[in-house]
Protein backbone atom coordinates (compact mmCIF):
# COMPACT_ATOMS: atom_id res chain seq x y z
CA UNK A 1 132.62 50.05 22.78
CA UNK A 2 134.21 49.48 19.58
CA UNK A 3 137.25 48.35 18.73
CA UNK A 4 138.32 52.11 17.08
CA UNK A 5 137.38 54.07 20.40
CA UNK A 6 139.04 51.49 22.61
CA UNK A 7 141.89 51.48 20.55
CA UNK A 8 141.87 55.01 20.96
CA UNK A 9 141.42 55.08 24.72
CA UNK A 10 144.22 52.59 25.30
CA UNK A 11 146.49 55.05 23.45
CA UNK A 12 145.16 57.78 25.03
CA UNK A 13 146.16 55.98 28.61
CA UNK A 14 149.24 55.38 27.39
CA UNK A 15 150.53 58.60 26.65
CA UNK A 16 149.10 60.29 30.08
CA UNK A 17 151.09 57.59 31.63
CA UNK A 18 154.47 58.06 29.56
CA UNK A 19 153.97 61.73 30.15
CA UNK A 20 152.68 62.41 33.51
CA UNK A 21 155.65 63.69 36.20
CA UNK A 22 154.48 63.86 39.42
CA UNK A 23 155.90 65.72 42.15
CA UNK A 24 158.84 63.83 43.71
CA UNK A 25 159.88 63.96 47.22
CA UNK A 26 163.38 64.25 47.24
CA UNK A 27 163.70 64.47 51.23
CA UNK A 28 161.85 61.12 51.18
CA UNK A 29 163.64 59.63 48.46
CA UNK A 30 167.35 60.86 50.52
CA UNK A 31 165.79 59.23 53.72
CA UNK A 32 164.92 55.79 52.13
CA UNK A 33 168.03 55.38 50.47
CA UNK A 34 170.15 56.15 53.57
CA UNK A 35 168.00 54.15 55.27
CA UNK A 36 167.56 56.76 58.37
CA UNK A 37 164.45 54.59 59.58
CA UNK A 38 165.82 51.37 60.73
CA UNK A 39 163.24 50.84 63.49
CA UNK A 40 160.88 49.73 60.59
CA UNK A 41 163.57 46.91 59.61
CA UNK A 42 163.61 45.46 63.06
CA UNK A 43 160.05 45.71 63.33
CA UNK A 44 159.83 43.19 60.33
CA UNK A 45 162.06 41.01 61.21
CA UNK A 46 160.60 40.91 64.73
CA UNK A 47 157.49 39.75 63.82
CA UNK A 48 159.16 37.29 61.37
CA UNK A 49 161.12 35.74 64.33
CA UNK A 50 157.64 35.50 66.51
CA UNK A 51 155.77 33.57 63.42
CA UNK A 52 158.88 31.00 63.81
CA UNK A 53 158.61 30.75 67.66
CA UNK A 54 154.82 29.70 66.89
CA UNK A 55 155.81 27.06 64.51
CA UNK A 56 158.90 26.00 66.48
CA UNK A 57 156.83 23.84 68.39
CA UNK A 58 155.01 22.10 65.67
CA UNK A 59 158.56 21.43 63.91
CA UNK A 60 160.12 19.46 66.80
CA UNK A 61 156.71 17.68 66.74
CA UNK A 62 156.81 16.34 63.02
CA UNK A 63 160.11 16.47 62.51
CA UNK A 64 160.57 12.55 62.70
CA UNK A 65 158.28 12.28 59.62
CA UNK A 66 160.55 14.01 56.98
């Protein structure tokens, strides 16, 4: 592909990006900003708390070696 034609195409790219609207959800939107679903939070920082417990172990282990 030439330079010209890709030239063109990256333009061409460009604009359908600046230009394209697609359809928002504003129900969606409302809910993630109010933050209605905080059972996804806990979940996260569940699993973040397990992954210490498993490395709790190897910390008291190695910690004499800082």
């Amino acid at each position: 592909m030439g330079r010209g034609r890709q030239k063109a195409k990256a333009t061409r790219q460009a604009r359908e990006i600046k230009y394209f609207s697609p359809q928002t959800d504003y129900s969606a939107l409302q809910r993630e900003l109010r933050g209605t679903k905080p059972s996804s939070r806990a979940a996260d920082h569940e699993e973040s708390s397990d992954e210490e417990d498993d490395y709790s172990s190897y910390a008291e282990k190695y910690s004499d070696y800082d």
